[in-house]
C-alpha atoms as a PDB file:
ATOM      1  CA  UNK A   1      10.632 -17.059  -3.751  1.00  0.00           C
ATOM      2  CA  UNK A   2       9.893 -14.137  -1.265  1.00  0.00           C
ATOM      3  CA  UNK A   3       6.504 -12.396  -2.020  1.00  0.00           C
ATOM      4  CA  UNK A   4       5.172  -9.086  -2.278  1.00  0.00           C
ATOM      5  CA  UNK A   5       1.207  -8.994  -2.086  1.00  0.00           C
ATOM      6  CA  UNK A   6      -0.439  -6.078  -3.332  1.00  0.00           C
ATOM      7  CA  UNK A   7      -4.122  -4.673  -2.476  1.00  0.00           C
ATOM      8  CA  UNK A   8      -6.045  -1.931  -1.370  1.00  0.00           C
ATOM      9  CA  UNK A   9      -8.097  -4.410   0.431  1.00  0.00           C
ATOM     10  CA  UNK A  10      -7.031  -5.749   3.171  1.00  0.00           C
ATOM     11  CA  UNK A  11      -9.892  -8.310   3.857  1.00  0.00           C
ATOM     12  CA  UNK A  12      -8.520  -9.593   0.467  1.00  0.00           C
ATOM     13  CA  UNK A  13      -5.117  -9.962   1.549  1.00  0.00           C
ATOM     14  CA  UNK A  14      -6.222 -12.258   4.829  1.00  0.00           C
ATOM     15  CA  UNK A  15      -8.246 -14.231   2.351  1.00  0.00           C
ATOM     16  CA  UNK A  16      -5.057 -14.618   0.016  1.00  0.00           C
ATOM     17  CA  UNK A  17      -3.081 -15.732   3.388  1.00  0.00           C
ATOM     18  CA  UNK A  18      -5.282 -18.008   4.507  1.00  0.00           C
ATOM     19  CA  UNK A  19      -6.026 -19.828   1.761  1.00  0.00           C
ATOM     20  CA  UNK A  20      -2.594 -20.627   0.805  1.00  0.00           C
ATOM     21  CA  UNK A  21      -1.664 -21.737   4.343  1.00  0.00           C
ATOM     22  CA  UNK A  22       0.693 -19.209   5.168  1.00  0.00           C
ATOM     23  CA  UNK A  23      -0.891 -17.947   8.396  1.00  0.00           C
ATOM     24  CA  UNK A  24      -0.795 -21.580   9.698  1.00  0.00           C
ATOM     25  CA  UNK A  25       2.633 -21.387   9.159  1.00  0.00           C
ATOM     26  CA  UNK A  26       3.419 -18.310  10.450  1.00  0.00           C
ATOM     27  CA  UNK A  27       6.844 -18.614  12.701  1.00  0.00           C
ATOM     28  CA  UNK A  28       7.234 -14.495  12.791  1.00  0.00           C
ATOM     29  CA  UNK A  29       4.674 -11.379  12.020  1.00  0.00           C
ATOM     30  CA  UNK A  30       6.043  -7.914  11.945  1.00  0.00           C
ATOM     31  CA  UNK A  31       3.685  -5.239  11.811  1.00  0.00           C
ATOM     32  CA  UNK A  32       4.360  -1.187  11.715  1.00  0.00           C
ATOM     33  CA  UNK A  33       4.265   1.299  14.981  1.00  0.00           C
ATOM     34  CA  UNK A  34       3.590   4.799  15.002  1.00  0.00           C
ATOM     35  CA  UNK A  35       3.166   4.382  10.746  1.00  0.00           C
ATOM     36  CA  UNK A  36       6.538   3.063  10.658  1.00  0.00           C
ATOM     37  CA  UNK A  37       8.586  -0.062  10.418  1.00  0.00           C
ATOM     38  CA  UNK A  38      12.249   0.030  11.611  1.00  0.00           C
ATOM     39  CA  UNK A  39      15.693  -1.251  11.521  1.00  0.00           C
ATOM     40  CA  UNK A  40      15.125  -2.795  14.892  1.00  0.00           C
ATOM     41  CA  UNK A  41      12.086  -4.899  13.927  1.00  0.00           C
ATOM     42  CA  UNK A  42      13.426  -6.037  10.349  1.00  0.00           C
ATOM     43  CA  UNK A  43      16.720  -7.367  12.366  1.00  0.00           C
ATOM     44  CA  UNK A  44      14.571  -9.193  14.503  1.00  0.00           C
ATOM     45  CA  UNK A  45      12.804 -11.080  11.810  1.00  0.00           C
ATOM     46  CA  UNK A  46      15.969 -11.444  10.282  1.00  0.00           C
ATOM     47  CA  UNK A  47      17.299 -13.063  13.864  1.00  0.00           C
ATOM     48  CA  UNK A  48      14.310 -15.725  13.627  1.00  0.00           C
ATOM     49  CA  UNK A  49      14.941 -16.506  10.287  1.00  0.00           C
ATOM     50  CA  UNK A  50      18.269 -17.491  11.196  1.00  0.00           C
ATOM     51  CA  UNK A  51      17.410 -19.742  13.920  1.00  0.00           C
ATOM     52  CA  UNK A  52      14.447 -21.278  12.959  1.00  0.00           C
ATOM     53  CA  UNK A  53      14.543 -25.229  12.819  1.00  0.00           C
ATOM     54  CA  UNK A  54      15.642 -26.805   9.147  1.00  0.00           C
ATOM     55  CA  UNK A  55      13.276 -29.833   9.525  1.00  0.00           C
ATOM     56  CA  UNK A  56      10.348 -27.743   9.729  1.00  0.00           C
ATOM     57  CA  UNK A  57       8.522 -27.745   6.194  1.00  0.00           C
ATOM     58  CA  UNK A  58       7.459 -24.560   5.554  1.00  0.00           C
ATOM     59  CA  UNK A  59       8.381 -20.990   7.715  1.00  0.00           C
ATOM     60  CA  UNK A  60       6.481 -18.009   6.986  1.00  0.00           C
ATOM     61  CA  UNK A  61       8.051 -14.707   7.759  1.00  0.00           C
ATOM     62  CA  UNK A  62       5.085 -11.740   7.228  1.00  0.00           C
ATOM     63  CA  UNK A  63       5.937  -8.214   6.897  1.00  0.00           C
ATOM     64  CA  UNK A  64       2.664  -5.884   7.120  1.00  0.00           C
ATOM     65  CA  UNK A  65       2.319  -2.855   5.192  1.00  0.00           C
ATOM     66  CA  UNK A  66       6.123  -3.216   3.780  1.00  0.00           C
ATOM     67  CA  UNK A  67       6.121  -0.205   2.580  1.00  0.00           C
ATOM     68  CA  UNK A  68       6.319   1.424   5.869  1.00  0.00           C
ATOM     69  CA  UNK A  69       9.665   0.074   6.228  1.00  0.00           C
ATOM     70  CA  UNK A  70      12.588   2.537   6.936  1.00  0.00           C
ATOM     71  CA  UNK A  71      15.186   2.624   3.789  1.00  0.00           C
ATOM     72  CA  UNK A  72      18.113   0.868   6.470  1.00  0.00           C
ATOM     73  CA  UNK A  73      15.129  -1.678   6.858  1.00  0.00           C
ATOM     74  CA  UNK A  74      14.926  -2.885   3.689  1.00  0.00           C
ATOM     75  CA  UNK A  75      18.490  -2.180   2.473  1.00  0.00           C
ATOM     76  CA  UNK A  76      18.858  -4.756   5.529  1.00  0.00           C
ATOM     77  CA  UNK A  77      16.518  -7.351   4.118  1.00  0.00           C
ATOM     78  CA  UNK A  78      18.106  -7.492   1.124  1.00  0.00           C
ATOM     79  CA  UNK A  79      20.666 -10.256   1.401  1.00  0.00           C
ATOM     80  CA  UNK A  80      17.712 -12.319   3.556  1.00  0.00           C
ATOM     81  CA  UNK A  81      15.610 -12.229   0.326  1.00  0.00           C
ATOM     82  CA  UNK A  82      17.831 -13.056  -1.589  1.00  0.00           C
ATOM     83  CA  UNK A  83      19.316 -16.298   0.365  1.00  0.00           C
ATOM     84  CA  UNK A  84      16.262 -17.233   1.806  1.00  0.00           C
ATOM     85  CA  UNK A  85      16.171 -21.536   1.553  1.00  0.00           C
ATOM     86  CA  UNK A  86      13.208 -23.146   0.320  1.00  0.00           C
ATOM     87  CA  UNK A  87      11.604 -23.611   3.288  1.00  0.00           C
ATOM     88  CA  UNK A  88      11.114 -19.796   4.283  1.00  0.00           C
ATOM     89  CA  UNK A  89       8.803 -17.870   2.746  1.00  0.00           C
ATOM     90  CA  UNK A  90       9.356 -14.391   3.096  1.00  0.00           C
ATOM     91  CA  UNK A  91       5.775 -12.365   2.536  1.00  0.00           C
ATOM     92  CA  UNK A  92       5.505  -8.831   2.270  1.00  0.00           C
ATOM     93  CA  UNK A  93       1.826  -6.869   2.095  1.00  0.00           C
ATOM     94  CA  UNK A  94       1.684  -3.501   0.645  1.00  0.00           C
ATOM     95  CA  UNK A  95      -0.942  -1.227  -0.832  1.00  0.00           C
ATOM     96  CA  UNK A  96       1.572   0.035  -3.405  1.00  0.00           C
ATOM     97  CA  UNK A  97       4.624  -1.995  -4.385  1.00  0.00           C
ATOM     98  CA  UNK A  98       6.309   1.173  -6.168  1.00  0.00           C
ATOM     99  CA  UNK A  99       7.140   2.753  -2.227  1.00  0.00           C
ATOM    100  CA  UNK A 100       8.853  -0.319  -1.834  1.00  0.00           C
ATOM    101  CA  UNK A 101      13.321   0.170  -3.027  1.00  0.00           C
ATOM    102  CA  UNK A 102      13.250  -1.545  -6.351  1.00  0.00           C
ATOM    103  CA  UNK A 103      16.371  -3.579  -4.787  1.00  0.00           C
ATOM    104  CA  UNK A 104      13.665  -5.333  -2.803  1.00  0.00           C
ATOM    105  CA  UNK A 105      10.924  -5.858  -5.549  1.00  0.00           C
ATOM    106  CA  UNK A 106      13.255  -7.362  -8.286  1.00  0.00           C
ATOM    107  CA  UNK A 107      13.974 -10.431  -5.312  1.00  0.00           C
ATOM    108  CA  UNK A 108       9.910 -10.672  -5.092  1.00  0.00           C
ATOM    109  CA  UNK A 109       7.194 -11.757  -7.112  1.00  0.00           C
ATOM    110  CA  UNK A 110       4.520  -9.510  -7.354  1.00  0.00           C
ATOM    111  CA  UNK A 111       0.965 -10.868  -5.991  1.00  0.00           C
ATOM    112  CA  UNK A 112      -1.514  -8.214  -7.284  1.00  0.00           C
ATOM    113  CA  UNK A 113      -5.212  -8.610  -5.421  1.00  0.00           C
ATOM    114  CA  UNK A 114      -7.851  -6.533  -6.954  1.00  0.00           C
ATOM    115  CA  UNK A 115     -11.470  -6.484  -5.763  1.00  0.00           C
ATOM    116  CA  UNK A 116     -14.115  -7.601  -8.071  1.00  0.00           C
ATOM    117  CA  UNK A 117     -16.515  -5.298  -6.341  1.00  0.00           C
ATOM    118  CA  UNK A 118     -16.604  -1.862  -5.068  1.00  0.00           C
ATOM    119  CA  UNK A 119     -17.762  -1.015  -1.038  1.00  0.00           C
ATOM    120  CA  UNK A 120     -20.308   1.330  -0.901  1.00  0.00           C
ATOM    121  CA  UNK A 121     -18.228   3.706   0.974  1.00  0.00           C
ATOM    122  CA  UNK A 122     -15.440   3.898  -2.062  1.00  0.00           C
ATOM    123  CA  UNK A 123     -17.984   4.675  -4.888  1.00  0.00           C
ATOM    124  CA  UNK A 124     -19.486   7.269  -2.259  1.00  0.00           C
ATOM    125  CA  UNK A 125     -16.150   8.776  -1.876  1.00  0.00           C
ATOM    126  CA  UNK A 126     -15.428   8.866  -5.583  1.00  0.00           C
ATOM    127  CA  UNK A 127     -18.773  10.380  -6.421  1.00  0.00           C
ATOM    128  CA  UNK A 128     -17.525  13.486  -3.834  1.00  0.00           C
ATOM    129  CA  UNK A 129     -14.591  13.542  -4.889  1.00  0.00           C
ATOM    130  CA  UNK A 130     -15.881  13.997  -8.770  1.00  0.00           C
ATOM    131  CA  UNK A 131     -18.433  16.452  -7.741  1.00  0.00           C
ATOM    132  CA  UNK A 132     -16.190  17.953  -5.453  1.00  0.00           C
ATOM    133  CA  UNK A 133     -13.419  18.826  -8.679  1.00  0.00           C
ATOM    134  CA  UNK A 134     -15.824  20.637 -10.931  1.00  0.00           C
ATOM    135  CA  UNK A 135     -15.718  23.631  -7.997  1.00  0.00           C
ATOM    136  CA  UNK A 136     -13.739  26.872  -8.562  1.00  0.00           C
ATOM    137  CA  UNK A 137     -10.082  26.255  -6.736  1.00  0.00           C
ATOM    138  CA  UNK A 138     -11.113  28.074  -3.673  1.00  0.00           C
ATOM    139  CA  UNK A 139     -13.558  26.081  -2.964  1.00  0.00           C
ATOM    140  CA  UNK A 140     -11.791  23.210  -3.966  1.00  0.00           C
ATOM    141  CA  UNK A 141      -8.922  23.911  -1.118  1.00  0.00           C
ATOM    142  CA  UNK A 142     -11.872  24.613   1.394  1.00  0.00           C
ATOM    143  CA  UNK A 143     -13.725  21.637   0.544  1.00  0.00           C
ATOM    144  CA  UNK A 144     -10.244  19.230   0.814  1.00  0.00           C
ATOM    145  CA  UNK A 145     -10.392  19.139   5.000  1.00  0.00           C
ATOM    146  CA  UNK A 146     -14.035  17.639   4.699  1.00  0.00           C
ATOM    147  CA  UNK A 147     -13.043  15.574   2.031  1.00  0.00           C
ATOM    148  CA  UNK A 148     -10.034  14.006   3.321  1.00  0.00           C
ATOM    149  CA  UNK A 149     -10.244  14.052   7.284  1.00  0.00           C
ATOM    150  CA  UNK A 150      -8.306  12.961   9.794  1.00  0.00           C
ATOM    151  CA  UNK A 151      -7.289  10.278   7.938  1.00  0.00           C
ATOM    152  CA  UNK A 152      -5.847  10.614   4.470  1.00  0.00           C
ATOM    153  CA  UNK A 153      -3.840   7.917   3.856  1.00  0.00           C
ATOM    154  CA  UNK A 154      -6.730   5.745   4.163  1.00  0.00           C
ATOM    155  CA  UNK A 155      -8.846   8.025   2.221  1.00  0.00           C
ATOM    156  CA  UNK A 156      -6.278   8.206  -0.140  1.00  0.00           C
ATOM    157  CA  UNK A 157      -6.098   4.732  -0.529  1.00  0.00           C
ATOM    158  CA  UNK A 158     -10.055   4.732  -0.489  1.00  0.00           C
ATOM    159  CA  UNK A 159      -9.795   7.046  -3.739  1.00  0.00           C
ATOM    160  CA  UNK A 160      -7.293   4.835  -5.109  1.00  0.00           C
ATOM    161  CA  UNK A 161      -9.172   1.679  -4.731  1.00  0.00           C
ATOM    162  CA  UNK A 162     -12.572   3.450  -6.023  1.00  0.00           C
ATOM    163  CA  UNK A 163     -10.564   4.767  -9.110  1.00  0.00           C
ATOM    164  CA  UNK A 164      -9.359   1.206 -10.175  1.00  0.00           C
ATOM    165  CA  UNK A 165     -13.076   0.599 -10.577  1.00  0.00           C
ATOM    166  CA  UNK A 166     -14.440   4.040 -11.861  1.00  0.00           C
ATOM    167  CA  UNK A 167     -14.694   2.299 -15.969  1.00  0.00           C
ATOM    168  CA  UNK A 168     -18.214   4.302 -16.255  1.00  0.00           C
ATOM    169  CA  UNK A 169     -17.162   7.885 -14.424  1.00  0.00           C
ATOM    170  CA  UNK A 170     -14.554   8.749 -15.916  1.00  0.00           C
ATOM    171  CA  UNK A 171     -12.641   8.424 -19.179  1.00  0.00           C
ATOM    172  CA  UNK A 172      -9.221   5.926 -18.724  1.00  0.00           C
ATOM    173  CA  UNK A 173      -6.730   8.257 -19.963  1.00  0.00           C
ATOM    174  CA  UNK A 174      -8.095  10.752 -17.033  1.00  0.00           C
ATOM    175  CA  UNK A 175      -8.345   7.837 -14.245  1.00  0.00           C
ATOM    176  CA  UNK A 176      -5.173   6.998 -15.058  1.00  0.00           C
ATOM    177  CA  UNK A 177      -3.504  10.396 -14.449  1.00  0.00           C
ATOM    178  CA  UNK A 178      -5.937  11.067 -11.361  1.00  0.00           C
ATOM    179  CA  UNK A 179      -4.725   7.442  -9.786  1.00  0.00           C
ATOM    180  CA  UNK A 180      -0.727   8.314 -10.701  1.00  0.00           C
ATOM    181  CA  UNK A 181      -1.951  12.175  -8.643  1.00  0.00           C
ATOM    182  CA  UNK A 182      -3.093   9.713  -6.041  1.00  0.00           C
ATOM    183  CA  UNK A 183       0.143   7.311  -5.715  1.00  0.00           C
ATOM    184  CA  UNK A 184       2.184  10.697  -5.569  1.00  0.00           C
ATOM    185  CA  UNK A 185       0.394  12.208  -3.004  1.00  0.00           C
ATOM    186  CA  UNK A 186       0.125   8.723  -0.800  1.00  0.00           C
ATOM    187  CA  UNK A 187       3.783   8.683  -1.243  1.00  0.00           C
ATOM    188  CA  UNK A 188       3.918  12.103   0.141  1.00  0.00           C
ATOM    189  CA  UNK A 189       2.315  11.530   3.176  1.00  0.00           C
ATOM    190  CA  UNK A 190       4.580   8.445   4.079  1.00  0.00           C
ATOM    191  CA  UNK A 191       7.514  10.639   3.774  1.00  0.00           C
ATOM    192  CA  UNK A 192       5.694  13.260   6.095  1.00  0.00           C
ATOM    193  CA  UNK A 193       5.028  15.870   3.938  1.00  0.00           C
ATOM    194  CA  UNK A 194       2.665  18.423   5.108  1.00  0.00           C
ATOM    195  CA  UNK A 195      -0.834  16.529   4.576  1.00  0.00           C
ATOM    196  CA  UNK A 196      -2.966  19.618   3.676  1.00  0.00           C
ATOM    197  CA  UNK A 197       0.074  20.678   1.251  1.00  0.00           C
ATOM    198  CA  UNK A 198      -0.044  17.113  -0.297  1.00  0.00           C
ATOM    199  CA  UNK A 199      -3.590  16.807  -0.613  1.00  0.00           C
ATOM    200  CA  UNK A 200      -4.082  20.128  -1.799  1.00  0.00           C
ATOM    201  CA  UNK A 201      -1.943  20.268  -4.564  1.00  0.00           C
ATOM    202  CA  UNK A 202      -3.492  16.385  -5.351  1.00  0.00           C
ATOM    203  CA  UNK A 203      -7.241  17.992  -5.667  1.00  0.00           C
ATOM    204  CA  UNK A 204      -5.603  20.910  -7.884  1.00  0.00           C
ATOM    205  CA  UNK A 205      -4.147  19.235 -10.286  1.00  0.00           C
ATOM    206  CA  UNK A 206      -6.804  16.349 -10.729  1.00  0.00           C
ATOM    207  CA  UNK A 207      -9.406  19.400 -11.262  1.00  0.00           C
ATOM    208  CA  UNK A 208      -7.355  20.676 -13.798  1.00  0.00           C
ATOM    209  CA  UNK A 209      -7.573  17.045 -16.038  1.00  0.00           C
ATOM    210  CA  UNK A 210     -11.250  16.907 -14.650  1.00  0.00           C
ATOM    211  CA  UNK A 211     -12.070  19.824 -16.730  1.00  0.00           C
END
């Protein structure tokens, strides 16, 4: 059965691969360009799956970060997924299996990886991030550059990650609502929303179930 696998760590995912064998049995890899994986590449994986010999034992199709994948992508994976023979195994990695069509996760089982510890950098982040809510809003929108950077999807997925593990910080029913902020506004960003609109209004409204 095809796979999604499902981590905000992606040491943990190449751990996960490994140890099961797929990336010895890797016949083709497709991995995103310019934040974005389309039609074209899915086609080609779809080509190798096709031709790929039937007397080898096990084939191992990877799709990184699967929920780059352009909507045509994935509506064109479907029928692959779903007809794939025993011998393929279809893998897609993701840090958040809900960007993903729900045509494509109901032909998957989901493979969640979660960290047993927390970097350094992550409960760094989350301690700014806490401190950073309590401010008045102005500063809050001032303060959201710093925070996030150049980067914020990975910072994003930083918070994310350092949420999943914040027990003693913060009260569940907040860290819930804060990580569900989080998803939204990572979602955002893939669909190129303005960053410093989506991160922003992300800061805002977490302050607001801070205090």
């Amino acid at each position: 059965m095809p796979l999604i696998i499902e981590s905000d760590n992606p040491d943990l995912i190449e751990s996960y691969l490994a140890d099961k064998y797929y990336l010895s049995n890797l016949t083709s890899e497709v991995v995103p360009e310019n934040d974005t994986i389309g039609l074209p590449a899915i086609k080609f994986l779809i080509d190798r799956a096709k031709f790929t010999p039937a007397q080898k034992s096990q084939a191992v199709f990877l799709i990184r970060s699967g929920h780059l994948i352009t909507p045509a992508g994935q509506n064109a994976l479907l029928k692959t997924l779903e007809e794939s023979k025993p011998e393929e195994q279809f893998i897609i990695t993701t840090t958040n299996h809900h960007l993903l069509l729900p045509t494509i996760s109901s032909r998957c089982q989901l493979v969640r990886l979660i960290s047993t510890t927390q970097p350094a950098t992550d409960q760094l982040l989350l301690k700014q991030l806490i401190a950073g809510l309590t401010a008045s809003p102005a500063a809050i929108i001032g303060q959201s550059d710093k925070l996030i950077g150049d980067r914020p999807r990975e910072k994003l997925d930083q918070i994310i990650a350092a949420l999943k593990q914040a027990n003693r910080r913060l009260p569940t029913k907040k860290r819930i609502k804060i990580i569900s902020l989080a998803l939204t506004a990572r979602s955002d960003l893939e669909r190129n929303i303005n960053p410093k609109l989506a991160i922003d209004h992300f800061l805002l409204t977490a302050a607001k179930i801070i205090h």
